[in-house]
Every structure is written in C-alpha cells, then in structure tokens.
Protein backbone atom coordinates (compact mmCIF):
# COMPACT_ATOMS: atom_id res chain seq x y z
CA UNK A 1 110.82 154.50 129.65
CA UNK A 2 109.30 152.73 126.46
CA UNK A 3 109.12 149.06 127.28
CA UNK A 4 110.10 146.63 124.44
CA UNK A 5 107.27 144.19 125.58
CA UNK A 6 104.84 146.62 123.53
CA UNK A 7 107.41 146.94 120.85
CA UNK A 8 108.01 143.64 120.20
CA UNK A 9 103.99 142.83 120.81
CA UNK A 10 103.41 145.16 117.11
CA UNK A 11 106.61 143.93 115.48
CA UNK A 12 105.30 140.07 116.04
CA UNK A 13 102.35 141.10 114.04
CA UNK A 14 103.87 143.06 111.46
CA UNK A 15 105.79 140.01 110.95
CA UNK A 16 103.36 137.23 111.27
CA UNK A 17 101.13 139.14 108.40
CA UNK A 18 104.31 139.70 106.11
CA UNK A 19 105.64 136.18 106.29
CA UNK A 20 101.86 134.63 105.33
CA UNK A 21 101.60 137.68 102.98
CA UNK A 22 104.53 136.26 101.19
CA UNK A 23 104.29 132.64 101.95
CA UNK A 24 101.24 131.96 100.49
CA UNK A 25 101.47 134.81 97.18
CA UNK A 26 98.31 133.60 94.73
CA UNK A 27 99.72 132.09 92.04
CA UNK A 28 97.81 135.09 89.37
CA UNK A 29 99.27 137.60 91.82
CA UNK A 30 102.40 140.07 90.05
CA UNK A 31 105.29 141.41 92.05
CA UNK A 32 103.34 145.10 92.20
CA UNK A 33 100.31 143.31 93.20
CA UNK A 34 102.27 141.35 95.84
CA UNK A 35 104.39 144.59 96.93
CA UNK A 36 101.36 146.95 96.88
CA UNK A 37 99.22 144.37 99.00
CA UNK A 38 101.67 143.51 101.45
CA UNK A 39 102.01 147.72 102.13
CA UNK A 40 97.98 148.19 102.23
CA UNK A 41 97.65 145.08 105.11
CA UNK A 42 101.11 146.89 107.14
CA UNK A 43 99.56 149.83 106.90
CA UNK A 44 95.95 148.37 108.18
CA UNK A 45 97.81 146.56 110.90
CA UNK A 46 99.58 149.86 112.26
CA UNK A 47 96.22 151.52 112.06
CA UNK A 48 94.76 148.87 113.79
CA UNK A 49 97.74 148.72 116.53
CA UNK A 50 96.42 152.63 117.02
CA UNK A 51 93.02 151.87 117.21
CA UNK A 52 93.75 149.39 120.24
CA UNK A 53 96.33 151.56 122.19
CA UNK A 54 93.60 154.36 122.10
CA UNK A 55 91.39 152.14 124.89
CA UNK A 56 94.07 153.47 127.59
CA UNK A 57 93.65 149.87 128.82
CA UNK A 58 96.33 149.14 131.89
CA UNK A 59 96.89 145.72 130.39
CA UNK A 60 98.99 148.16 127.10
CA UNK A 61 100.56 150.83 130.07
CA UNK A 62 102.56 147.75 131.41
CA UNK A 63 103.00 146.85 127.97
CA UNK A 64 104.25 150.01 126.19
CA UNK A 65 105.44 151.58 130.13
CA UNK A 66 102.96 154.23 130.82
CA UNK A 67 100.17 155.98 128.60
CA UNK A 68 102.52 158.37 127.41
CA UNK A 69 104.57 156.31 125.70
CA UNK A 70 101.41 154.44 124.21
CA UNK A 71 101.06 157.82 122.85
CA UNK A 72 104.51 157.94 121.56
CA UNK A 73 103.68 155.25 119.69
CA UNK A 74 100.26 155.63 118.86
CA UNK A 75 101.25 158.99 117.17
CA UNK A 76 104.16 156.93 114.76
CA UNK A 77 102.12 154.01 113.75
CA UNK A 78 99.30 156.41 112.77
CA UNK A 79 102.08 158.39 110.72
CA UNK A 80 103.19 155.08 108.87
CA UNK A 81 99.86 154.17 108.40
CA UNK A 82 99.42 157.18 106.26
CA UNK A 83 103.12 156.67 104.61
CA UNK A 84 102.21 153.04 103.62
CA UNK A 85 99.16 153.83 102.78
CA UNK A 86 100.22 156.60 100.36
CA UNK A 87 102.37 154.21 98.71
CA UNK A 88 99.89 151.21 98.59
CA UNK A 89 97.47 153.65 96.52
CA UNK A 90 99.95 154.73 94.03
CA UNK A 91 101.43 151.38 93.51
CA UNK A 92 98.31 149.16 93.02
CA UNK A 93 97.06 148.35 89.69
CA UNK A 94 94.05 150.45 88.64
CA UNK A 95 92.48 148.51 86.05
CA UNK A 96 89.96 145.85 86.96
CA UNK A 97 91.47 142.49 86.89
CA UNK A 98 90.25 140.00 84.88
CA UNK A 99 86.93 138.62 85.99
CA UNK A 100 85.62 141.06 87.59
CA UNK A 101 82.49 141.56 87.23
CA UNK A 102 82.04 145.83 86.81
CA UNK A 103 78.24 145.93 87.90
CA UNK A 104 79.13 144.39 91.18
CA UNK A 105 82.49 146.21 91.72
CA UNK A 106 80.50 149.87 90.80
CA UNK A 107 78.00 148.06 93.79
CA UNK A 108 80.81 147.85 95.67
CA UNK A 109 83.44 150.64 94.67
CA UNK A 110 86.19 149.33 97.00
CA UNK A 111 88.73 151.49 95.20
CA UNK A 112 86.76 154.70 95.76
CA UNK A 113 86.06 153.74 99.67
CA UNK A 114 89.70 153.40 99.76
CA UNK A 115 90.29 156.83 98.23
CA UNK A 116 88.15 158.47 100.61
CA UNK A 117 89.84 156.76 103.24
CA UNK A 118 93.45 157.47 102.16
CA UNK A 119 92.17 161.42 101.70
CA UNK A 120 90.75 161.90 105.16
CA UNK A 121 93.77 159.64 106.52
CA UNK A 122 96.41 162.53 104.82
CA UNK A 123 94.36 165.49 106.26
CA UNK A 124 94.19 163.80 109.34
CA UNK A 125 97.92 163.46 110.02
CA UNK A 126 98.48 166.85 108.73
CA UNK A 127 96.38 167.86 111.30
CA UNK A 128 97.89 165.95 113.85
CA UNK A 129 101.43 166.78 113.36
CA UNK A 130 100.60 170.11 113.03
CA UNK A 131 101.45 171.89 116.30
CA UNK A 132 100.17 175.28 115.46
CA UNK A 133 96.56 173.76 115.86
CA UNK A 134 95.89 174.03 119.14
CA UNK A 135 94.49 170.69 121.69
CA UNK A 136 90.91 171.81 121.14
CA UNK A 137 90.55 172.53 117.58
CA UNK A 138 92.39 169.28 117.12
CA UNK A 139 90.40 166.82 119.31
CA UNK A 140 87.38 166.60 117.50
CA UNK A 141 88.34 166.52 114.19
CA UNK A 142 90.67 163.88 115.30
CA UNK A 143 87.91 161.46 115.63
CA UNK A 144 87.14 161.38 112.20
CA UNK A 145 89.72 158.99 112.59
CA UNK A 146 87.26 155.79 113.47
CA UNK A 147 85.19 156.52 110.41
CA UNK A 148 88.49 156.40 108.45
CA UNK A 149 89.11 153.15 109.90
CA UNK A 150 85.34 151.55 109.23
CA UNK A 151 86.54 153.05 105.28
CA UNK A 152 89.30 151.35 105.56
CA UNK A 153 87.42 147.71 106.25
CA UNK A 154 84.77 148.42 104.15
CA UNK A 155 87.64 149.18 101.34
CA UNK A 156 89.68 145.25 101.95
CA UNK A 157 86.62 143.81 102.19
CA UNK A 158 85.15 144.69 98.99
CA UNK A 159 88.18 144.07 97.18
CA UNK A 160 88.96 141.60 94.32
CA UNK A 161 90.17 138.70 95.05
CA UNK A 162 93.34 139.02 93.49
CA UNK A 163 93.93 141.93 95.98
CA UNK A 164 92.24 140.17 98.89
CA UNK A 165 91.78 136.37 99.55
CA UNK A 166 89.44 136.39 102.46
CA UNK A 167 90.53 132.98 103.55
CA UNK A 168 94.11 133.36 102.84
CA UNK A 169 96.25 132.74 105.68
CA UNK A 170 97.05 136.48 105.73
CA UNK A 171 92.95 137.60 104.81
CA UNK A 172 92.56 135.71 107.74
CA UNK A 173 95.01 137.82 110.17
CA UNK A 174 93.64 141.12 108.95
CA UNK A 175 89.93 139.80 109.10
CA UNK A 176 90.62 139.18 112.86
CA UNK A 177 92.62 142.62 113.66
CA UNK A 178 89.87 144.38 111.91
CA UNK A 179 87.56 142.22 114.22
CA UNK A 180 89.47 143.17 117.51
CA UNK A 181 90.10 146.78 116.09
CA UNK A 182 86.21 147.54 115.97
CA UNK A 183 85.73 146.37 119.53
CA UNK A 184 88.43 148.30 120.72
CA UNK A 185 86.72 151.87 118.77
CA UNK A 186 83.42 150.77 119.76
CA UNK A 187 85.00 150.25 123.94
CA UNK A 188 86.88 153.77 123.17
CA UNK A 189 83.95 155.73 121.85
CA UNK A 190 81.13 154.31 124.46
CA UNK A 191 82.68 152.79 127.00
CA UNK A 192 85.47 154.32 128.18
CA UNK A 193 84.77 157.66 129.25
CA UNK A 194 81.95 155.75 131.41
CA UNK A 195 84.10 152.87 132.92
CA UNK A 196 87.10 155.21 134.19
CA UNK A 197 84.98 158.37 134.92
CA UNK A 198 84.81 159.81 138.48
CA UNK A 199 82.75 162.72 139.75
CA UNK A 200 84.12 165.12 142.09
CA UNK A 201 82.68 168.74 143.06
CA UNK A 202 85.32 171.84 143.39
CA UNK A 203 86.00 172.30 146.60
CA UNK A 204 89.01 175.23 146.36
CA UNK A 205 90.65 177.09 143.77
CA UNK A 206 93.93 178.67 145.15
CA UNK A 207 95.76 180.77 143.11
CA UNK A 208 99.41 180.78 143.11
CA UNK A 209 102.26 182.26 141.33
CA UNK A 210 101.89 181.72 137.81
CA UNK A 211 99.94 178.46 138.30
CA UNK A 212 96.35 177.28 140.11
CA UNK A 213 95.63 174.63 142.81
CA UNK A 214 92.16 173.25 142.48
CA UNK A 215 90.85 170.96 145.45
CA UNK A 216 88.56 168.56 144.18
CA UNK A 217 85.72 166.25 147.25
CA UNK A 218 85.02 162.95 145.95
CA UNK A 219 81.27 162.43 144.94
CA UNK A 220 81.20 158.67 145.42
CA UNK A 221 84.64 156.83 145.52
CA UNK A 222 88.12 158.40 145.78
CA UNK A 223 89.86 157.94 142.69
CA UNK A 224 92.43 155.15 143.93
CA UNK A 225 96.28 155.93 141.85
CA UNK A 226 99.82 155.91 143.20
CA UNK A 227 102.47 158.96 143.52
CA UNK A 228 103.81 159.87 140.13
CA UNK A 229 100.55 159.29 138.20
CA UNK A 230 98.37 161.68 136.40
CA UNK A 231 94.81 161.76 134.98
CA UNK A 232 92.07 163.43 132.22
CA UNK A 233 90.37 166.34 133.91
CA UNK A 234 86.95 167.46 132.54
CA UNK A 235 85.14 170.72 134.20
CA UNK A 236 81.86 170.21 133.41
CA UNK A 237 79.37 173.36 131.84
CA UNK A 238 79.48 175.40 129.38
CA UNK A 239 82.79 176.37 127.75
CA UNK A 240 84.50 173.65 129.13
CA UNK A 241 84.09 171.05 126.61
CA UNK A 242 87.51 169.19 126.57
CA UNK A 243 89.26 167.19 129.00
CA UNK A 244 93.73 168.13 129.76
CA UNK A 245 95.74 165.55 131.45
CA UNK A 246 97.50 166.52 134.39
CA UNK A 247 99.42 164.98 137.25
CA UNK A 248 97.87 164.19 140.82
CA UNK A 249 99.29 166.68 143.38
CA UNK A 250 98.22 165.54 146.36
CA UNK A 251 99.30 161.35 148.21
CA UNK A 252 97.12 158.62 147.85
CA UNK A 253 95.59 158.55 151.41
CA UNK A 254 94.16 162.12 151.07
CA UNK A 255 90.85 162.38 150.93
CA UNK A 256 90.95 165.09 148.60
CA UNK A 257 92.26 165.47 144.71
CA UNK A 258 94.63 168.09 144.27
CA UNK A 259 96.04 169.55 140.78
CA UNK A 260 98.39 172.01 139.98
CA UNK A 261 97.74 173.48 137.04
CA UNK A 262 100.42 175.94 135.37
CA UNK A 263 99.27 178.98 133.19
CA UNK A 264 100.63 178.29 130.05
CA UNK A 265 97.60 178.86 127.76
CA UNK A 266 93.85 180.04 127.49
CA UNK A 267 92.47 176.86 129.69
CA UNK A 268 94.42 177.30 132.54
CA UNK A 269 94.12 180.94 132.30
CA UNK A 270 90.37 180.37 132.36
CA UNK A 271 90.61 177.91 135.22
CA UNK A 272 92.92 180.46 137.21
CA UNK A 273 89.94 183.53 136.61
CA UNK A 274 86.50 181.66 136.36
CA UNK A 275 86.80 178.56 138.17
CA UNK A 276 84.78 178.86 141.49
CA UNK A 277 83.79 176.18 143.91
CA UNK A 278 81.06 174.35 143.75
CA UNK A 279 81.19 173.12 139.94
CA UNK A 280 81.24 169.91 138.90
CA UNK A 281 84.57 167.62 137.57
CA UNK A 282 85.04 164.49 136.07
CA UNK A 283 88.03 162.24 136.16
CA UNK A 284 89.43 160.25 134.57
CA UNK A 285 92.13 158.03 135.35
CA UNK A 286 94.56 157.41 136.64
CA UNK A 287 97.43 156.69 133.90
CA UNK A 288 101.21 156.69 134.23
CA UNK A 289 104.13 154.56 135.19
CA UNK A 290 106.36 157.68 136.80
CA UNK A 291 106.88 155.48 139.94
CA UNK A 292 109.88 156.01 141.80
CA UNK A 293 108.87 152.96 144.52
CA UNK A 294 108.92 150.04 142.42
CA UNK A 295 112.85 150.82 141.27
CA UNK A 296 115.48 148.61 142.82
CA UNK A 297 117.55 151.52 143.75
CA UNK A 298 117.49 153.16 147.46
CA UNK A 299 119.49 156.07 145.80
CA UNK A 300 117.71 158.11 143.69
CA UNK A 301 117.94 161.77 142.37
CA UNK A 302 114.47 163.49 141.66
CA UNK A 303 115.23 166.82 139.05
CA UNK A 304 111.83 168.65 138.57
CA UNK A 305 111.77 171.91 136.56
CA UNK A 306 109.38 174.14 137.30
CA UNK A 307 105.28 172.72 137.43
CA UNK A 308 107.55 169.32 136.62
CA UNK A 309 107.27 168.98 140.24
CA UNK A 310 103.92 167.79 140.76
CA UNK A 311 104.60 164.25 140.41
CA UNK A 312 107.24 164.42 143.18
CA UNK A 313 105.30 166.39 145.05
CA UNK A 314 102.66 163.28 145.20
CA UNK A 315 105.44 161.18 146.13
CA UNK A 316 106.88 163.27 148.98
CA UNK A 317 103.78 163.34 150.18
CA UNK A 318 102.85 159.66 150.15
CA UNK A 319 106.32 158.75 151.79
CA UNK A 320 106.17 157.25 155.36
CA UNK A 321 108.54 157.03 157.91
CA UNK A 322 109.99 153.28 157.02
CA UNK A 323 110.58 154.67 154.02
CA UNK A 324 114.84 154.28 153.80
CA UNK A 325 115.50 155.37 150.05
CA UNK A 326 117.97 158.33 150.26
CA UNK A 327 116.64 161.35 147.65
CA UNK A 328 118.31 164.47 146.31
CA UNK A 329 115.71 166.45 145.03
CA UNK A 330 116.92 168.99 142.66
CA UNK A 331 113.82 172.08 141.92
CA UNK A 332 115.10 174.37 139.55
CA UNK A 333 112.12 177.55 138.73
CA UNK A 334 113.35 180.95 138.17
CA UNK A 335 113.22 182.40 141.67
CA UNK A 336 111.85 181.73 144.83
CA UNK A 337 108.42 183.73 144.13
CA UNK A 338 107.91 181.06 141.38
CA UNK A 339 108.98 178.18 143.66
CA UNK A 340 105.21 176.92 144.35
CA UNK A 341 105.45 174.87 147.58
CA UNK A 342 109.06 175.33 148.23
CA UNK A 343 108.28 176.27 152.37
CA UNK A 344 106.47 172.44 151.96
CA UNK A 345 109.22 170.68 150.66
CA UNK A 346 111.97 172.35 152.92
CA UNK A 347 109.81 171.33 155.95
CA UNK A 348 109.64 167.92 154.73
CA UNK A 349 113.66 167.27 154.48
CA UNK A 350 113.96 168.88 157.90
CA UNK A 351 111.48 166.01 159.35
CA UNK A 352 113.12 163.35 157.01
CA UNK A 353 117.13 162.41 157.28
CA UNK A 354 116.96 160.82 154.15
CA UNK A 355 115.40 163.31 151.82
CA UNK A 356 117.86 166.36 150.67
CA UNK A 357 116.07 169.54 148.43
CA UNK A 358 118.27 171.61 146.42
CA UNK A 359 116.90 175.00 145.04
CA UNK A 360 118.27 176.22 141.66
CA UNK A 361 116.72 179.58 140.59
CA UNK A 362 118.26 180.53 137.54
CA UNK A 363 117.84 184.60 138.61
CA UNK A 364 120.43 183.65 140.42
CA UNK A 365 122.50 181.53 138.40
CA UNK A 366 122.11 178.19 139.43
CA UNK A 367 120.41 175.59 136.69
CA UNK A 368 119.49 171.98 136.41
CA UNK A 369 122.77 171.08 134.88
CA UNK A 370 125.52 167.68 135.20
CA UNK A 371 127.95 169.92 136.52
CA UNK A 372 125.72 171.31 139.35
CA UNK A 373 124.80 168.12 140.21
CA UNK A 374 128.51 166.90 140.06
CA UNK A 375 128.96 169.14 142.52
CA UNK A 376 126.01 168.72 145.04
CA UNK A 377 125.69 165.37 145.16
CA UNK A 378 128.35 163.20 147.58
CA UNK A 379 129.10 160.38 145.27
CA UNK A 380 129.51 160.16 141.56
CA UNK A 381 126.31 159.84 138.90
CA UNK A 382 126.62 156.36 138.11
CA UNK A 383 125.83 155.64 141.58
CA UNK A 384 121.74 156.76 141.48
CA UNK A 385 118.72 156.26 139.91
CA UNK A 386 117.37 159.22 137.60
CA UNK A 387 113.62 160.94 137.68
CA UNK A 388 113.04 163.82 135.72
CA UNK A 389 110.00 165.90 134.49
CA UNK A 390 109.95 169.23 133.48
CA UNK A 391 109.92 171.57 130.15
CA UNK A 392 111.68 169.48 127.24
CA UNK A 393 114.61 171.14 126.48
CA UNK A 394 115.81 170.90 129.76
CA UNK A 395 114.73 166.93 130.16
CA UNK A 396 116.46 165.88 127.14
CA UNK A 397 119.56 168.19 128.03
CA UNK A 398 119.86 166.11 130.93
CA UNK A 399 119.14 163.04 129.30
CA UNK A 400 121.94 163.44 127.07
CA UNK A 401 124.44 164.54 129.21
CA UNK A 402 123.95 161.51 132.01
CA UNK A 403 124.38 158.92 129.27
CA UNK A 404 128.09 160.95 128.50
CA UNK A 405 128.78 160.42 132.37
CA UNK A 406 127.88 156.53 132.19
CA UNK A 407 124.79 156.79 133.72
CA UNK A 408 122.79 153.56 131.68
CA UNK A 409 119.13 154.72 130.05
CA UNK A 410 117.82 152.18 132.46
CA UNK A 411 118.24 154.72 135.21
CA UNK A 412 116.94 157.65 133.69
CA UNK A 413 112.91 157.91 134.38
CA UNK A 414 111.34 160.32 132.29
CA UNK A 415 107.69 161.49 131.84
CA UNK A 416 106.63 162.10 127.64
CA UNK A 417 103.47 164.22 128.92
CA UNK A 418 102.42 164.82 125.27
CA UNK A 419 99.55 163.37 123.56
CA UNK A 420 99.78 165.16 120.02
C-alpha cells in the first residue's frame, strides 16, 4: 500500500518552493511571469522527485511502501513534469526583457536549451505511456531522460534574472534539488547496478506448465531478502541485454535462488527454450514491501491468481513451526495441470494446523470471488487481513468488492508489479 510518508515528503517541497516562489515575487516580475515561473520550478521539482526515486534506495521503499509504488509515483510526477512543463513554455514571455544583453543570451540560449528539453521531455512520456512499446524497446530510450534533466539545469541556470534569481529564496531551493538530483543520476547511472549486483551461475532450468523454474548457486554471497520480495534479473550474453523483475520463489535460508517465471512474452519464452545451466546471472535486489510477517494480524487470507503465487510461495516456505498466524490461502489457475506446485502446498497444510489451501480452477467453476470466499472462510471478512497478487483485473475486482463488505484499505496488501 502507498505510504503517505513519501506523499507528504514531495508535497512539503512542492509547497516550500511555491510559498517562497510567491513570497518573495521581484518587484519587475508580471503576473504571467510569476504564474509561468512558479509552473517551470513545480515542474523541475517533480522531475527532480523522479530523478531521486529512480536510485531504488531502501531509505524511499519505507518511504513510498515498496519499489512499486515508488514506481507508481515516479511514473505521475514524470507525467506532470511534462504537463507543467508544457504550460510553463507556452505561458512565458518570449521577448527578451529589458537589459538583457542579446550577445550573451545567444552565448547562452537558455530558451532554446529549454526547448530541446521540453521536446525530448513530450516524446519521452509518449513513449512511456505508450503500452504498445514493448519493456525493451522502451528501456533505453528511456534514459534519454538524464540528459533531459542536465537540459533542464542548464536551461534555469542560464536564464534572465527576471525569470530566475539565483539567490532568491526559491533560486535557492531549486539550486539545491538540482544539486541532490545530479547525485542521485550520477549514483543511478554508475553506481547502482554495481552496489546491489550479485552473481549467481544457473544451476537448473525446470520447465513447467506454462511457466519456467530457474535455480540459480550463489557465486560469492547469497542474496539476503525476506518472503514476499522480488528482484532485477539479468542473464548475462548475448541477446540478453535487459534485466525483468520478478519475485523470489524460494525462503530465505535456502541456499539456492529460485524464480518462477511465467510465459507471457518473447523473454520468458526464450528463457523456457534456450536457457541451459551453466550461464551466468546477475541480481539485483532485493525490493518490495509484500510482507505478510510484520502485520499485526494472526488472521490473514493470502488470494494468489495464477504465477501471483510466487510471493506466497516464499513465505510458505520460510514459515517455521512457532509460527501461530492462521492462513486461508485461496490459488485460483485454470485447472489443476496449470496449478504449478499445488502437490507442495497441499503437503504443507497437511504438516501445518494453521495453514488452510483452497483450489479454485475456473474449468471447473470456482473463481477468486467475495462470495466464494464468503462461503469458505469460518468467520466474516472484516475479521482478516488481505494479501493479494495476481493478473489486474482480478486484484482490483477484489479490491473493490472487500471495501463494499467493510473490509478497511488498511487490510488489503497488494503488489503494483509494474514499472511502465
């Protein structure tokens, strides 16, 4: 669930920058120039707010509550960037105010570096919120997106004065964000990938019905994460150039990396026919805050649909024998051949008292629905503690129809696994 710690964290700073913005107006400054300033530094600050939650740092997950909802965000600041930005451009004055000096601003074309900026900025949320271009063709180009941002700098900086007081109160805030926003595309770009990266080799590849198990040995460390999490995986050779985040399969104290990857596209197809043990992987990771331990509640309801039960399957497997919380685990898939796992999880609830599975296979009729689980479950709704993941549709169907029963959105645990 989206934490308003984050929220409120970029809403402070919107804030802070519009009160000094208006505050402290130049006395030679119009109401356009005012309006059409104040839009340029917003959008700048959302930008900026998207340059920073690109780091993955665990310091924003706690803030935001998990990388994917940093993404969540990430992906609407960048859009209002672009809105405000759009806006800022057609509403500032275009004629040179008075005292500028023309040689030095044709030195210096801040106007035309903002241009370029705003251009590249509009193709490059066209491309992002275009979901027709697929993951690959849309990574790289997507990292046109720190140049943008240098533009954008380069295009403040140089203003006039009348648009930009450096040492305004406001100047001041931007000058530092800009300041904290290069560090955090420099960290992103060089020193990410390299801080968080783990090497493993391939150790299996089972194939299963429509989806792939690949068993990854540790090079050097284990990659340390808890149930519920999920990480970047990177094949590395030839034709494998981009990394896909996917959730840990296997518990903690393993001493193997498991991943269950679903064929849903030309990757995993080419992971499920040419992937053969031996190669090398890197990981990265681990990200995620689907953790159904920390909750206060002993009585919880797991609802996985389909390869939506990996993260549960990490957390059966991680649970020990003092473990009291009582779980009905609801795995809907379309029949038992497409059930991966389902002889694992019925041995586990025979061995555990607490832990009750519940098959839907929708061949047969049954579906991850409110009235099923009125039905199954021995007391009503508003008595348990909600995790879901699975295909969309059928996550926000059940979103929807808990909050009719009562249930608060404080109980319902979700996983946004999107990134575009």
């Amino acid at each position: 669930m989206l934490r308003l710690q984050g929220i409120n964290a970029v809403i402070a700073v919107l804030v802070a920058f519009v009160v000094l913005h208006l505050v402290f107006v130049p006395e030679q400054h119009s109401i356009r120039t005012t309006f059409s300033t104040l839009l340029g530094g917003t959008s700048f600050l959302l930008m900026t707010w998207s340059v920073v939650l690109a780091t993955r740092l665990e310091i924003f997950e706690e803030m935001f509550g998990g990388l994917d909802r940093m993404y969540q965000v990430h992906r609407v600041a960048g859009t209002f960037t672009a809105v405000f930005a759009l806006v800022h451009f057609f509403s500032i004055p275009k004629e040179l105010p008075a005292g500028v000096d023309p040689v030095l601003n044709s030195t210096f074309p801040s106007a035309q570096i903002g241009m370029a900026a705003m251009v590249l900025l509009v193709i490059g949320l066209f491309v992002a919120l275009n979901r027709k271009i697929s993951y690959s063709r849309w990574r790289n180009p997507h990292k046109v997106m720190a140049f943008v941002y240098i533009l954008v700098i380069g295009h403040f900086m140089n203003a006039p004065g009348i648009f930009f007081e450096q040492f305004s109160a406001a100047g001041i805030l931007l000058i530092v964000a800009g300041l904290i926003g290069m560090i955090a595309l420099v960290y992103t770009m060089f020193g990410m990938n390299k801080r968080t990266a783990k090497h493993f080799t391939i150790e299996a590849v089972n194939s299963l019905e429509r989806a792939t198990e690949v068993v990854l040995k540790p090079v050097g460390d284990m990659l340390k994460f808890k149930p519920g999490q999920f990480a970047f995986v990177e094949i590395q050779g030839k034709d494998w150039s981009e990394p896909h985040p996917f959730t840990i399969a296997s518990a903690p104290d393993e001493d193997r990396l498991r991943f269950t990857m679903k064929v849903l596209g030309d990757w995993t197809r080419k992971v499920r026919e040419e992937l053969q043990p031996g190669g090398e992987v890197v990981v990265r990771g681990p990200y995620g805050r689907f953790d159904a331990s920390k909750t206060s509640s002993k009585r919880q309801v797991w609802i996985a649909g389909g390869i939506g039960l990996t993260p549960f399957l990490s957390k059966l497997r991680a649970m020990d024998e003092e473990d009291n919380r009582e779980v009905h685990f609801a795995y809907a898939a379309r029949n038992k051949e497409e059930a991966i796992f389902i002889e694992e999880l019925e041995a586990i609830a025979t061995d555990r008292h607490n832990i009750t599975i519940y098959p839907l296979f929708s061949d047969e009729g049954d579906f991850a629905r409110i009235d099923v689980a009125k039905q199954k479950l021995p007391d009503p709704l508003t008595d348990y503690e909600y995790f879901i993941c699975g295909p969309k549709p059928m996550v926000e169907g059940l979103m929807k129809d808990l909050k009719k029963e009562g249930v608060k959105r404080k109980a319902i645990h979700v996983e946004a696994f999107e990134f575009r």
